[in-house]
Protein backbone atom coordinates (compact mmCIF):
# COMPACT_ATOMS: atom_id res chain seq x y z
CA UNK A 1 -21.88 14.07 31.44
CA UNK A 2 -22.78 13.54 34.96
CA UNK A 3 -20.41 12.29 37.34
CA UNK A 4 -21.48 9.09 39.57
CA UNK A 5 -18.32 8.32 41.59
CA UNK A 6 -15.16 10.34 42.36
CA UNK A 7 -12.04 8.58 43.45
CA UNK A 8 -9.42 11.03 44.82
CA UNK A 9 -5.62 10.29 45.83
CA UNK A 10 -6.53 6.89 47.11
CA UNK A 11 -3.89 4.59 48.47
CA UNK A 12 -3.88 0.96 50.43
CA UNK A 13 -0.88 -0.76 51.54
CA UNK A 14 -1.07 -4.06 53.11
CA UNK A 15 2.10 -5.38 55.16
CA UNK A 16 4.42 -2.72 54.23
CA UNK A 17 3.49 -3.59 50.31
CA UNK A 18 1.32 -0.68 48.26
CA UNK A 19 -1.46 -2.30 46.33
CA UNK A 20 -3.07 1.24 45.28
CA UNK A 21 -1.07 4.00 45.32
CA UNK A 22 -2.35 7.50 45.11
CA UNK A 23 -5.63 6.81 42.47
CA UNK A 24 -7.59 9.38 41.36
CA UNK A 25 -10.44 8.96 38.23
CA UNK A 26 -14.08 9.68 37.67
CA UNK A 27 -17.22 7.50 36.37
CA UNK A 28 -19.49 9.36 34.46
CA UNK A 29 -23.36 8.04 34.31
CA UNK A 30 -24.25 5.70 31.60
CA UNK A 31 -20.91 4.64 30.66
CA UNK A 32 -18.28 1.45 31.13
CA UNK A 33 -14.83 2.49 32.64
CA UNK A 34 -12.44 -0.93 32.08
CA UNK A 35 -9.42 -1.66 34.24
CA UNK A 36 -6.46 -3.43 32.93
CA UNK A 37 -3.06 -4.20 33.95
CA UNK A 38 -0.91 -6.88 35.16
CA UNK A 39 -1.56 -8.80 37.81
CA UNK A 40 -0.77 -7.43 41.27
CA UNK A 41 -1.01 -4.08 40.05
CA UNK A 42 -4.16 -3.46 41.98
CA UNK A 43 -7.40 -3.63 40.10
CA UNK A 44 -9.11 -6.18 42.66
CA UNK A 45 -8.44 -3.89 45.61
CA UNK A 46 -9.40 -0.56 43.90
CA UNK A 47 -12.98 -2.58 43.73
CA UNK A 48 -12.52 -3.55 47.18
CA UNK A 49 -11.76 -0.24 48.27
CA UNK A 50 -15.09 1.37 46.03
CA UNK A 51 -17.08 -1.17 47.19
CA UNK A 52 -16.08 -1.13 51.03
CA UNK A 53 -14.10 -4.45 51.38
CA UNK A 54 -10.99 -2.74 52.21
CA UNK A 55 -10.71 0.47 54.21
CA UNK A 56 -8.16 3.34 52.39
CA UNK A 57 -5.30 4.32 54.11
CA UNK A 58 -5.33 7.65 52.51
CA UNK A 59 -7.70 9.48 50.07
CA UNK A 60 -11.78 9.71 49.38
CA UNK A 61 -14.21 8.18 47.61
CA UNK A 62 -17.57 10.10 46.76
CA UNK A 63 -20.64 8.63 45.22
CA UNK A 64 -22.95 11.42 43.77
CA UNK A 65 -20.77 13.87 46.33
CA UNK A 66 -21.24 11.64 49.50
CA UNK A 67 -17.82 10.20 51.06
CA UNK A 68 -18.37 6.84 50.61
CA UNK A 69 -14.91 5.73 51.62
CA UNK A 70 -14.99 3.58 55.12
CA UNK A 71 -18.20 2.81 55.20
CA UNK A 72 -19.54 -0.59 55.54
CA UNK A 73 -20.14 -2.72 52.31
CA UNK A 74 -23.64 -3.01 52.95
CA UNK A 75 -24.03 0.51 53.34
CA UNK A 76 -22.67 1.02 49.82
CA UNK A 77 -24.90 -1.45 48.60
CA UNK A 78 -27.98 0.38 49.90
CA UNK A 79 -26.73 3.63 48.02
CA UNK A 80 -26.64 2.06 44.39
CA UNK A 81 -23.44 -0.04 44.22
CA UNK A 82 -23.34 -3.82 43.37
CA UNK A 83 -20.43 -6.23 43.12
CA UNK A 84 -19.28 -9.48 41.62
CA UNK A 85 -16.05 -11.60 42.53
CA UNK A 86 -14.23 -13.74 40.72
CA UNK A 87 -15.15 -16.58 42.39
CA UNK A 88 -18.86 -15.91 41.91
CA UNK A 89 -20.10 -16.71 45.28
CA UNK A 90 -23.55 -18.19 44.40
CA UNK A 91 -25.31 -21.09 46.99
CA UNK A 92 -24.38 -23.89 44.87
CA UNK A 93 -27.33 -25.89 46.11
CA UNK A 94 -29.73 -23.29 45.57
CA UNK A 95 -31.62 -22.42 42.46
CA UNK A 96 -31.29 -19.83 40.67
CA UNK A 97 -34.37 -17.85 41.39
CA UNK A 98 -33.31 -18.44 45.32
CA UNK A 99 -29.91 -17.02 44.45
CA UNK A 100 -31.63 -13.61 43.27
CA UNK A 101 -34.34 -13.43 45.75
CA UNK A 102 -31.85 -13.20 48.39
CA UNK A 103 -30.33 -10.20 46.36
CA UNK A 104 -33.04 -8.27 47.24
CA UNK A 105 -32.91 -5.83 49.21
CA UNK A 106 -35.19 -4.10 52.06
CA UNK A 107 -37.53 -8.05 51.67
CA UNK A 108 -40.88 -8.07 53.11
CA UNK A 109 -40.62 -9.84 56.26
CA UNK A 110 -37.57 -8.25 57.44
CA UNK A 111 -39.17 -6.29 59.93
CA UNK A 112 -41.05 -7.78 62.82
CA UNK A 113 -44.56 -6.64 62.41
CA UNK A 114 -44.75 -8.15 59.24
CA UNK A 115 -42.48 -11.50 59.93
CA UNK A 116 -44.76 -12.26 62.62
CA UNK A 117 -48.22 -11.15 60.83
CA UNK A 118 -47.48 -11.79 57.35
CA UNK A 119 -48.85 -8.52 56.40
CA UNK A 120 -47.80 -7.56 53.02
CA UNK A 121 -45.63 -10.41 52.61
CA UNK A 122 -47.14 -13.32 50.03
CA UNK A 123 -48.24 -10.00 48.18
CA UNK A 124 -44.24 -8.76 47.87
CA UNK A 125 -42.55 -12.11 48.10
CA UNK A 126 -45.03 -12.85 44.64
CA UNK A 127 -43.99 -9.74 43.08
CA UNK A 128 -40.16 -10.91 44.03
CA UNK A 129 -40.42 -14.08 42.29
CA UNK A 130 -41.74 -12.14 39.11
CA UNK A 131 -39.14 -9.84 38.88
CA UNK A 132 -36.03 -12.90 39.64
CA UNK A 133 -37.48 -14.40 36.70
CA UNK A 134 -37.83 -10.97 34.76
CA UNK A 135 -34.11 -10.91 35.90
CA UNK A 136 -32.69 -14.76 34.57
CA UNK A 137 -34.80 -14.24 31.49
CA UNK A 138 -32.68 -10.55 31.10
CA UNK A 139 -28.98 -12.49 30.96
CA UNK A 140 -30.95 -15.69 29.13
CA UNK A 141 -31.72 -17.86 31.76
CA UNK A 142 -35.19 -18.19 31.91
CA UNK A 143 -35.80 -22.03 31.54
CA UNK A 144 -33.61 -22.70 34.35
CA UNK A 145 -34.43 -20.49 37.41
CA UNK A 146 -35.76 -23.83 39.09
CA UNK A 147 -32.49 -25.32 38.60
CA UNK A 148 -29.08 -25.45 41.06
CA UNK A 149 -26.41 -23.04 40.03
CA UNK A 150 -23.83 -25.39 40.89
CA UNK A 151 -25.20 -27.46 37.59
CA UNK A 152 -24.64 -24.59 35.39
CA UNK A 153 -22.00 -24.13 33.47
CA UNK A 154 -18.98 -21.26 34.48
CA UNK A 155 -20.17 -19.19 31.72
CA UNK A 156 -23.77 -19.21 32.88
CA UNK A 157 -23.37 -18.78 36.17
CA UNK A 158 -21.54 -15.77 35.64
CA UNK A 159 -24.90 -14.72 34.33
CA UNK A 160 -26.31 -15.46 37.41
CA UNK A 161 -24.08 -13.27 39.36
CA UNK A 162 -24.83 -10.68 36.76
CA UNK A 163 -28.99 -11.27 37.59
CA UNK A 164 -27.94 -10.82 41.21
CA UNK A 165 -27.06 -7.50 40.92
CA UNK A 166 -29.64 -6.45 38.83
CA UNK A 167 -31.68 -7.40 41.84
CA UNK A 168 -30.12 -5.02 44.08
CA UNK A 169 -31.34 -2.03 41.89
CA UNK A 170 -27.68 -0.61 41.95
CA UNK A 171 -26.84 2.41 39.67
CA UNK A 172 -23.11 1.64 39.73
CA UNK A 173 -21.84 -2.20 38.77
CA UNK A 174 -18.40 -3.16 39.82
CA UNK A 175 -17.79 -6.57 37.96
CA UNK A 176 -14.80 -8.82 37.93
CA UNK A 177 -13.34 -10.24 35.06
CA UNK A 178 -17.03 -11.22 33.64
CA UNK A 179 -15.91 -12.82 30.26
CA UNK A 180 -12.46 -14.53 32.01
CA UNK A 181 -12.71 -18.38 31.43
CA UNK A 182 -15.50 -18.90 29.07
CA UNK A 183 -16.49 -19.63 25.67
CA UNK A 184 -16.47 -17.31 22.49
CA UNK A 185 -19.79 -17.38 22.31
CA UNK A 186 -20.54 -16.92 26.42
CA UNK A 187 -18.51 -14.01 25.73
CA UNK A 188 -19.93 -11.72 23.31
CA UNK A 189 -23.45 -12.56 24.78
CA UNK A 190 -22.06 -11.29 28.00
CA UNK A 191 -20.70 -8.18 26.54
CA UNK A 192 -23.90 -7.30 24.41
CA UNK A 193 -25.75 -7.19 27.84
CA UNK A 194 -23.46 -4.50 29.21
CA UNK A 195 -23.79 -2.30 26.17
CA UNK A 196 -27.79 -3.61 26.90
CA UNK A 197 -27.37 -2.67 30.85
CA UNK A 198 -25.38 1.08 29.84
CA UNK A 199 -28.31 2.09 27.29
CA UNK A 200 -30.46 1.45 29.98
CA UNK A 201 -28.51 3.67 32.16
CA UNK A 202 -26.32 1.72 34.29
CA UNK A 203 -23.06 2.56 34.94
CA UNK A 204 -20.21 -0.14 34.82
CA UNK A 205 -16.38 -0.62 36.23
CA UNK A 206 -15.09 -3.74 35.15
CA UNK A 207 -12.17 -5.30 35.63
CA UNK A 208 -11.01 -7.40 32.69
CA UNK A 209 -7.37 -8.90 31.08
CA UNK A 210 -9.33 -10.07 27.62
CA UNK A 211 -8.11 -6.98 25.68
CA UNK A 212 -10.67 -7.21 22.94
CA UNK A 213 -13.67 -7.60 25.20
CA UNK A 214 -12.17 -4.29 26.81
CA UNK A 215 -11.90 -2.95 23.15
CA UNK A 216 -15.55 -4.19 22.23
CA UNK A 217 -17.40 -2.50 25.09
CA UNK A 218 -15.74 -0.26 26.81
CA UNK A 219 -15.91 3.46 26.67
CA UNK A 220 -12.77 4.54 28.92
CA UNK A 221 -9.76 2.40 29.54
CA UNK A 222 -7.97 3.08 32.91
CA UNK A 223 -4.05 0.70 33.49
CA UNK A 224 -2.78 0.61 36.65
CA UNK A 225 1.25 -0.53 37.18
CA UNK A 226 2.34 -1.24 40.68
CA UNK A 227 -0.72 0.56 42.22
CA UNK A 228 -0.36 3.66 39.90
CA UNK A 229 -2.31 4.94 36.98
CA UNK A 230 -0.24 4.99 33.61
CA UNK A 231 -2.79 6.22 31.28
CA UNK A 232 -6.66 6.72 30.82
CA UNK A 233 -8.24 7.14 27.87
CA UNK A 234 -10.44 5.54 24.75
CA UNK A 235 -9.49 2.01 24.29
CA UNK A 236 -7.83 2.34 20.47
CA UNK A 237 -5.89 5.61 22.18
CA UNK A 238 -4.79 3.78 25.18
CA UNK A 239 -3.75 0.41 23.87
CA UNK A 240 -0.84 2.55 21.56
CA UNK A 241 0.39 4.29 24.50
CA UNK A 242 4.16 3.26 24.44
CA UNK A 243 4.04 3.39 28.30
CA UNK A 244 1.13 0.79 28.16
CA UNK A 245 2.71 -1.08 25.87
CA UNK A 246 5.71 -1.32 27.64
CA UNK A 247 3.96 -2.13 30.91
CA UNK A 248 1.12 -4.30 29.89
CA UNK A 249 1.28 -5.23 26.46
CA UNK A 250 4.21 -7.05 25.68
């Protein structure tokens, strides 16, 4: 298998406190790496960290073999790597086709020439459109790209968030807790389009404390304790570890 993204000896402190502490692990291509653990024991800021939020304070990070470690989040984004928060961050009074247009990247009209001709624009801004809709109709959404995200429900606007970084064309999908707080039903639909999304050849890192979601769909299971990895492994393997169990588990 190929590797996608190398992290090696990374650590973060913040105040004094260590959130990450010496991290090392690899994502292959084409497969879904979960991250569980208590909380505080540093799974948002090891996304933060991949994805450029936080700077390390030791360590590297290398996507396809290029130090991605200190650049600029929107840098990262450009190379293949897409994010989404807990708290979703969607324009609430925007619909949802709006929400992932402006996902796009590299829009016509961002240059001058063609923001103050129009050249090219109506043609690309028309093939934008077909592909957010492509994009809502993907997660299940289709009959409502016209509507406001803040009238969705929690569960399906997590499925906007997902559409949004489809949009970005990344290769590498960094999702938080994407089945936390909804339905059964939300749930497995949620999960079927990352086993969907990994057949297709995405790559996923998820960060997730609903064990049999993690079970269902993931291929690797990392747990991190206090900023430190205790085991890695296939899920069935890894939930039995006594050291998990002792951590995490009980």
């Amino acid at each position: 298998m190929t590797s996608l993204l190398e992290v090696s000896e990374v650590s973060k402190s913040f105040d004094g406190v260590v959130a990450v502490d010496g991290m090392s692990m690899t994502l292959c291509e084409r497969r879904i790496t979960s991250i569980i653990g208590p909380n505080g024991s540093g799974k948002t800021t090891l996304l933060n960290l991949i994805g450029g939020f936080v700077f390390p304070d030791r360590g590297d990070i290398l996507l396809r073999g290029q130090r991605i470690s200190g650049m600029r989040p929107y840098r990262i984004a450009a190379l293949g790597v897409a994010r989404t928060f807990q708290n979703l961050r969607l324009l609430r009074r925007a619909t949802l086709i709006d929400n992932v247009l402006l996902a796009f990247q590299h829009q016509a009209g961002e240059g001058v020439f063609c923001a103050l001709t129009g050249w090219k624009t109506r043609r690309e801004e028309k093939a934008s459109q077909a592909t957010a809709r492509e994009l809502l109709a993907f997660v299940g959404l289709e009959g409502k790209a016209y509507e406001l995200a803040g009238s969705l429900s929690y569960g399906q606007q997590k499925l906007v968030t997902l559409a949004c970084c489809l949009a970005m064309e990344a290769d590498l999908l960094l999702l938080d807790e994407p089945v936390a707080g909804i339905d059964p039903e939300m749930s497995r639909h949620i999960l079927e389009l990352l086993a969907q999304l990994r057949q297709e050849g995405k790559t996923i890192l998820l960060i997730e404390h609903d064990l049999e979601a993690v079970k269902a769909v993931s291929d690797t299971v990392i747990v991190l304790d206090e900023g430190r990895k205790i085991a890695e492994g296939r899920p069935d393997k890894v939930m039995r570890d006594p050291v998990v169990v002792e951590a995490y588990l009980t």
